[in-house]
Protein backbone atom coordinates (compact mmCIF):
# COMPACT_ATOMS: atom_id res chain seq x y z
CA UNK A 1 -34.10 55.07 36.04
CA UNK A 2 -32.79 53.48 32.81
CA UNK A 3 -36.33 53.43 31.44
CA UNK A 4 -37.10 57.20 32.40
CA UNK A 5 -33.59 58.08 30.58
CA UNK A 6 -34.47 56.38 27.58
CA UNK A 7 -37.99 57.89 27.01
CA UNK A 8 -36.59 61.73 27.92
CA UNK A 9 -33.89 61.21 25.40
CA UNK A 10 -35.64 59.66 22.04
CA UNK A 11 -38.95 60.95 23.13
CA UNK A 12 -40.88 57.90 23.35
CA UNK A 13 -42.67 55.48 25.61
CA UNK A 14 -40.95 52.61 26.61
CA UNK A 15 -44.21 49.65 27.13
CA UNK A 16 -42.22 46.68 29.46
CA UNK A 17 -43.36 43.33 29.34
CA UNK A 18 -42.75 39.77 30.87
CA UNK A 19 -42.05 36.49 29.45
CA UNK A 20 -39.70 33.23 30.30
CA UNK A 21 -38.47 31.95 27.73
CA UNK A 22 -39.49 28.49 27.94
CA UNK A 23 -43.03 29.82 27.64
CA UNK A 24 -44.18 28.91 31.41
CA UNK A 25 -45.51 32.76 32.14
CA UNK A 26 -45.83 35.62 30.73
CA UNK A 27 -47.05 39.30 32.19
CA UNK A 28 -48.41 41.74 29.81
CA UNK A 29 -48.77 45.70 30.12
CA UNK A 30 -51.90 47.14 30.09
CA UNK A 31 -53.00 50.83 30.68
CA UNK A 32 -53.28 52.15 34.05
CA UNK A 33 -50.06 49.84 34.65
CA UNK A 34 -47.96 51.84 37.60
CA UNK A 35 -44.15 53.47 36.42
CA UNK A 36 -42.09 50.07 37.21
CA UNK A 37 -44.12 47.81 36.92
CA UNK A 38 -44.54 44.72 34.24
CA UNK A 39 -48.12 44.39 34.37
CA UNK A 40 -50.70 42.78 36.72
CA UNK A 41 -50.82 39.09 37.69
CA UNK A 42 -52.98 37.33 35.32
CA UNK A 43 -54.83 34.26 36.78
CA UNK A 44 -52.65 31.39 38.13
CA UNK A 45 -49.32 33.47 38.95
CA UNK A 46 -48.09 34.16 42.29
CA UNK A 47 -45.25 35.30 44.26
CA UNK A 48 -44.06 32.89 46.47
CA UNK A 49 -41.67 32.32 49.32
CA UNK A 50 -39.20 29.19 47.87
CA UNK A 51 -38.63 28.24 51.33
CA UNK A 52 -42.03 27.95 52.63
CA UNK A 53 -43.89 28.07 49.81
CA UNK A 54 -46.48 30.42 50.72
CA UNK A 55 -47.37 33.77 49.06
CA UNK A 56 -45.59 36.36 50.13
CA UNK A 57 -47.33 39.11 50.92
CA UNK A 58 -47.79 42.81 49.05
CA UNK A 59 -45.48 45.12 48.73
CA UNK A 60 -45.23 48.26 50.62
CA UNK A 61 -44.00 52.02 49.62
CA UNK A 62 -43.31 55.21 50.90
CA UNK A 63 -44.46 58.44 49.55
CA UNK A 64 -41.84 58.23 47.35
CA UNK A 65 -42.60 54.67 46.01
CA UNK A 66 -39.70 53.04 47.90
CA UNK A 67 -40.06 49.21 48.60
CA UNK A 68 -40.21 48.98 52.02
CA UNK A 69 -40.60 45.47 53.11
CA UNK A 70 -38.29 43.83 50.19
CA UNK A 71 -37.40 40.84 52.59
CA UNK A 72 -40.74 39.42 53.24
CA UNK A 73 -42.66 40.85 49.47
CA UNK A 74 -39.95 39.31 46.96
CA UNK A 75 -40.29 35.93 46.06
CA UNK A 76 -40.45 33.52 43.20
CA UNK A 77 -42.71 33.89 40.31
CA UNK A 78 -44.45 30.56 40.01
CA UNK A 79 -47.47 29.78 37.76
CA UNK A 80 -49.61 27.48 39.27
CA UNK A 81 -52.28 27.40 36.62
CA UNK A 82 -51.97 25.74 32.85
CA UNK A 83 -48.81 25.94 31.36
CA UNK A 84 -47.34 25.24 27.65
CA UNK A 85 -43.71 24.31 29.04
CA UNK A 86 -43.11 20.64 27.99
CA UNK A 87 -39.62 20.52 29.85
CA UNK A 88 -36.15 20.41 28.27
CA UNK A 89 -34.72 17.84 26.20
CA UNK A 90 -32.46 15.31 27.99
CA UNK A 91 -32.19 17.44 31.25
CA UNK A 92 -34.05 16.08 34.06
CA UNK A 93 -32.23 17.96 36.58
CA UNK A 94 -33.39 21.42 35.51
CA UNK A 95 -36.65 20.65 34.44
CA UNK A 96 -37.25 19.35 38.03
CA UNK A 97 -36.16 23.21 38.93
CA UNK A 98 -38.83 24.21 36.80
CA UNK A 99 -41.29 21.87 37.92
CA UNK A 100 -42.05 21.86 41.48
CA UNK A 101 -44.99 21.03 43.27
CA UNK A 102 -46.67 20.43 39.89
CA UNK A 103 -46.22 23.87 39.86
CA UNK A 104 -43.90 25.99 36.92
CA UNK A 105 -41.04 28.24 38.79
CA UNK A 106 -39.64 30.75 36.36
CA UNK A 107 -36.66 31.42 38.25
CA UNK A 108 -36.99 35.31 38.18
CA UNK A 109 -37.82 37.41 41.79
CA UNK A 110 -40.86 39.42 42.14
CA UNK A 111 -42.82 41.51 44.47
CA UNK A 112 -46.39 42.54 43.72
CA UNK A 113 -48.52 45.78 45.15
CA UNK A 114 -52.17 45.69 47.01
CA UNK A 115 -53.96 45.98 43.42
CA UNK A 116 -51.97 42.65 41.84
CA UNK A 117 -49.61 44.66 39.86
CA UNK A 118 -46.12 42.34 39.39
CA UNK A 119 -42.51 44.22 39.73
CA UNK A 120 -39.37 42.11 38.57
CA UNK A 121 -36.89 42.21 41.24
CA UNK A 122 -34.20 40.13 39.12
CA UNK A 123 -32.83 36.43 39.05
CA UNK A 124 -32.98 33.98 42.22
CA UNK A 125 -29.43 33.90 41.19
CA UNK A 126 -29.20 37.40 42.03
CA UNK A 127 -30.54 36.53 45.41
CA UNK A 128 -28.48 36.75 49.05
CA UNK A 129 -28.66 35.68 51.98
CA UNK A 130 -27.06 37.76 54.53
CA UNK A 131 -27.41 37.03 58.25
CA UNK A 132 -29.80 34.95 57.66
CA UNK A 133 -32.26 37.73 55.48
CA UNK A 134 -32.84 37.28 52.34
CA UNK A 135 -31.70 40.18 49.72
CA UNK A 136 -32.70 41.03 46.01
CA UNK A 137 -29.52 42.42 44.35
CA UNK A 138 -31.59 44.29 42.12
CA UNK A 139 -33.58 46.17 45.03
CA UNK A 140 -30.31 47.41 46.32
CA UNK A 141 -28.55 48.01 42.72
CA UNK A 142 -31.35 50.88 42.30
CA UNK A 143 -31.08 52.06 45.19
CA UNK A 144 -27.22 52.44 44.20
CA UNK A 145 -27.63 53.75 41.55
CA UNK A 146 -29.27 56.93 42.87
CA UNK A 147 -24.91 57.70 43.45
CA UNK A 148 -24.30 60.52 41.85
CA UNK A 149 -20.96 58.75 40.53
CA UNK A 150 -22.00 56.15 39.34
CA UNK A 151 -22.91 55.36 35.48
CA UNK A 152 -23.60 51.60 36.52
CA UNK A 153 -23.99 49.55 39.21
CA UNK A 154 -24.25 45.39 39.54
CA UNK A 155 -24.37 44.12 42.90
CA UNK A 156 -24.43 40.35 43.70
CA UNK A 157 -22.96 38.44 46.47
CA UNK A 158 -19.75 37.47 47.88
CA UNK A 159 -19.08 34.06 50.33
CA UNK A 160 -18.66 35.50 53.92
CA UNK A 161 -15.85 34.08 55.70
CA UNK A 162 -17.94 32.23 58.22
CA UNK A 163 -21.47 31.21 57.19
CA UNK A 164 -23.69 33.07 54.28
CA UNK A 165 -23.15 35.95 51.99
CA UNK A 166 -21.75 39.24 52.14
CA UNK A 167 -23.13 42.65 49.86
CA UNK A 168 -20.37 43.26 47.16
CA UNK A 169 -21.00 46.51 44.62
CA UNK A 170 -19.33 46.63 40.81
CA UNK A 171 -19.33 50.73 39.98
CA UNK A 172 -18.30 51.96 36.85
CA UNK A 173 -17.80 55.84 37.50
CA UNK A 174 -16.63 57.75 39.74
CA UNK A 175 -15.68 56.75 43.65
CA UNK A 176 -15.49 58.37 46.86
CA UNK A 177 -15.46 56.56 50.08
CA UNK A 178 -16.59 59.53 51.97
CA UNK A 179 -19.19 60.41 49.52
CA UNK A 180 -20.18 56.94 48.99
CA UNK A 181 -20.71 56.63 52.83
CA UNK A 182 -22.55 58.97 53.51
CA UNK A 183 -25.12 58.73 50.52
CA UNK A 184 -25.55 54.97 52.02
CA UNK A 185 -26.60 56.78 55.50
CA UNK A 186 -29.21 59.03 53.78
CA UNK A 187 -30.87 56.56 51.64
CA UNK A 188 -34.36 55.86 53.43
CA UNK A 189 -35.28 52.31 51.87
CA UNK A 190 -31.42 50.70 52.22
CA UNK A 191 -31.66 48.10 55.05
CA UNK A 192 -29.26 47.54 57.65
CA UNK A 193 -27.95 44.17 55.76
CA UNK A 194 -27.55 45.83 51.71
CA UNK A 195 -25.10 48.25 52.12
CA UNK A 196 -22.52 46.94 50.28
CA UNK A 197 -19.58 45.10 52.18
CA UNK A 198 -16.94 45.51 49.09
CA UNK A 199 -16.77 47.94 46.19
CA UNK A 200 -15.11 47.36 43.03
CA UNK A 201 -14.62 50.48 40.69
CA UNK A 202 -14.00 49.68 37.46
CA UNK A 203 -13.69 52.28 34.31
CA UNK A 204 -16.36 49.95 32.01
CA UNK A 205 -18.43 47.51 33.46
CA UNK A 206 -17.53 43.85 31.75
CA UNK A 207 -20.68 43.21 29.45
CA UNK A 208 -21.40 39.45 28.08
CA UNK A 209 -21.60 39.09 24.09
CA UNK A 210 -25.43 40.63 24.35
CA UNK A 211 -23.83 43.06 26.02
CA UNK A 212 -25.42 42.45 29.33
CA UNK A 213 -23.20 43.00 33.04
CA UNK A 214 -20.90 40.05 32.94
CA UNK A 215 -22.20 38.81 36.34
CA UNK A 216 -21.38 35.72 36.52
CA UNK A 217 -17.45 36.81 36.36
CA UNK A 218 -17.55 39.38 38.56
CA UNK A 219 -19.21 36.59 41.40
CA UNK A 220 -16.28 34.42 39.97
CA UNK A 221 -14.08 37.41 40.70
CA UNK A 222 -15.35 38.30 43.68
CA UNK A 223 -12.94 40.62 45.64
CA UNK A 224 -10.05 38.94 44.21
CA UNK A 225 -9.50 40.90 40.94
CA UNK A 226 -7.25 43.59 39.61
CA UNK A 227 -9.64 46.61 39.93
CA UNK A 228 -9.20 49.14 43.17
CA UNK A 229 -11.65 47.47 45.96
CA UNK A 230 -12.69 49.53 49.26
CA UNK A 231 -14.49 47.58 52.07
CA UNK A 232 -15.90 48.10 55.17
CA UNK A 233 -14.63 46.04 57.97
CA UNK A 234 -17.04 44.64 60.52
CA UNK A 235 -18.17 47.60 63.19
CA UNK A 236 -16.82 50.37 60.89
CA UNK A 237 -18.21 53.35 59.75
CA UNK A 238 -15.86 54.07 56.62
CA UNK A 239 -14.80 52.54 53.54
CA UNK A 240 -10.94 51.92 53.05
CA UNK A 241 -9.12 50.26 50.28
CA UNK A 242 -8.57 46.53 50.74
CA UNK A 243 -5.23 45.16 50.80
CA UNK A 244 -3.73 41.43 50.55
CA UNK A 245 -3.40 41.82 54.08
CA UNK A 246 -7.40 42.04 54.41
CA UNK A 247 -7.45 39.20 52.05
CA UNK A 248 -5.06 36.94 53.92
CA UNK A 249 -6.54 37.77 57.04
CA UNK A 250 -10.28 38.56 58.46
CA UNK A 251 -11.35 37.70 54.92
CA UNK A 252 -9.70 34.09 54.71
CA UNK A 253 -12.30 31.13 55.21
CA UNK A 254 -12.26 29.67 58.85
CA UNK A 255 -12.81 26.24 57.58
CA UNK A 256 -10.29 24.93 55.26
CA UNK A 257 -8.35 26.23 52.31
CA UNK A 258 -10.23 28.50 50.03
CA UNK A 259 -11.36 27.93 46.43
CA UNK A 260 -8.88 30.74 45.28
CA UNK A 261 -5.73 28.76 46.83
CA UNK A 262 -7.17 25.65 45.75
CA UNK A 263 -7.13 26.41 42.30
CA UNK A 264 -3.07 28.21 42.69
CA UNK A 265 -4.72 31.48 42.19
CA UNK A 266 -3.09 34.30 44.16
CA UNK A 267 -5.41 37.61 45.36
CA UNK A 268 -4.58 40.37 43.44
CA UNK A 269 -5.54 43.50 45.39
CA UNK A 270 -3.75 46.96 46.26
């Protein structure tokens, strides 16, 4: 949506490409490429499952162009053919994250159509794991950001009390839980796990010094922070602002202290 805004308003066309920056792949545009995606697969790169390490399989859309199968089509871009990454100096641990199976992982989620063509589906940081599915949080931030009220969106997860991840939303814009609701409900390609557990609203979303989302903060943050937060509790239908009651209670970790009273930090909610 970014991309479409951008040509409309300077009149241009916006060409995307792909590459890591240690060199280990790279995905180039080429004509006939499909609105979204990078480019096709060039020989030796492949979307695969991290867990199993098998090739996921293609993507599939509606009429629309809607992923429809995000759980089992986004993976892991890996290169499996030659490669000119030579590893990083004096860090064994994360080149052994790079190099797996003598294979190069760039660390970035993917999902590729029938005809090979690759679609970035953002960072396996950005990854969740929610009842035991897997979730891309960039799938479900565009999805999000078809909300009328909102200006932008960053989704990424939030520790569930019990076991896993939970959905939480950043939305810089405007907010209504009825609204919001109800937009989730008629949103054809939002599965029953990525509607988002927490919102945050913010006025201006917190941007790193490239001016990127500040996502690593707001996961710090989590629902602990300053801004207004709504949540739906387990079972319910609406959203409804979260107080230090919420935080205290359902929300506390079942096993132990949490991190937040470990380190003397209080919740700050409404």
């Amino acid at each position: 949506m970014d991309a479409v805004a951008f040509e409309r308003r300077f009149g241009v066309r916006l060409v995307e490409g792909y590459g890591s920056s240690e060199g280990g792949a790279a995905v180039q545009w080429s004509p006939g490429t499909p609105p979204g995606a990078v480019g096709r697969a060039a020989p030796g790169l492949v979307v695969l499952d991290p867990e199993t390490r098998e090739e996921c399989p293609p993507a599939r859309f509606d009429g629309a162009g809607r992923l429809l199968n995000g759980d089992e089509a986004i993976g892991e871009l890996v290169n499996q053919g030659p490669s000119p990454f030579e590893g990083y100096w004096r860090n064994p641990a994360a080149e052994a994250e790079r190099r797996k199976d003598g294979w190069y992982w760039t660390g970035d989620l993917f999902y590729r159509d029938t005809d090979g063509y690759l679609y970035f589906a953002g960072r396996t940081d950005d990854r969740l794991r929610v009842d035991g599915e897997n979730l891309a949080a960039a799938m479900i931030e565009n999805i999000l950001a078809r909300y009328e009220g909102a200006a932008a969106v960053a989704v990424y997860a939030v520790p569930d009390p019990v076991t896993g991840d939970q959905v939480m939303a950043t939305i810089a814009g405007s907010f209504d839980p009825e609204d919001f609701a109800a937009f989730l409900l008629a949103q054809p390609d939002l599965g029953t796990k990525m509607a988002p557990r927490f919102v945050r609203v913010v006025d201006r979303m917190p941007v790193t010094a490239t001016n990127k989302i500040h996502r690593a903060a707001l996961r710090r943050q989590g629902f602990r922070c300053a801004d207004p937060v709504w949540w739906r509790p387990p079972g319910a239908a609406a959203y409804r602002p979260l107080t230090r009651e919420d935080v205290e209670g359902p929300l506390a970790p079942t096993r132990g202290p949490s991190k937040v009273r470990r380190q003397g930090l209080e919740p700050r909610t409404r």
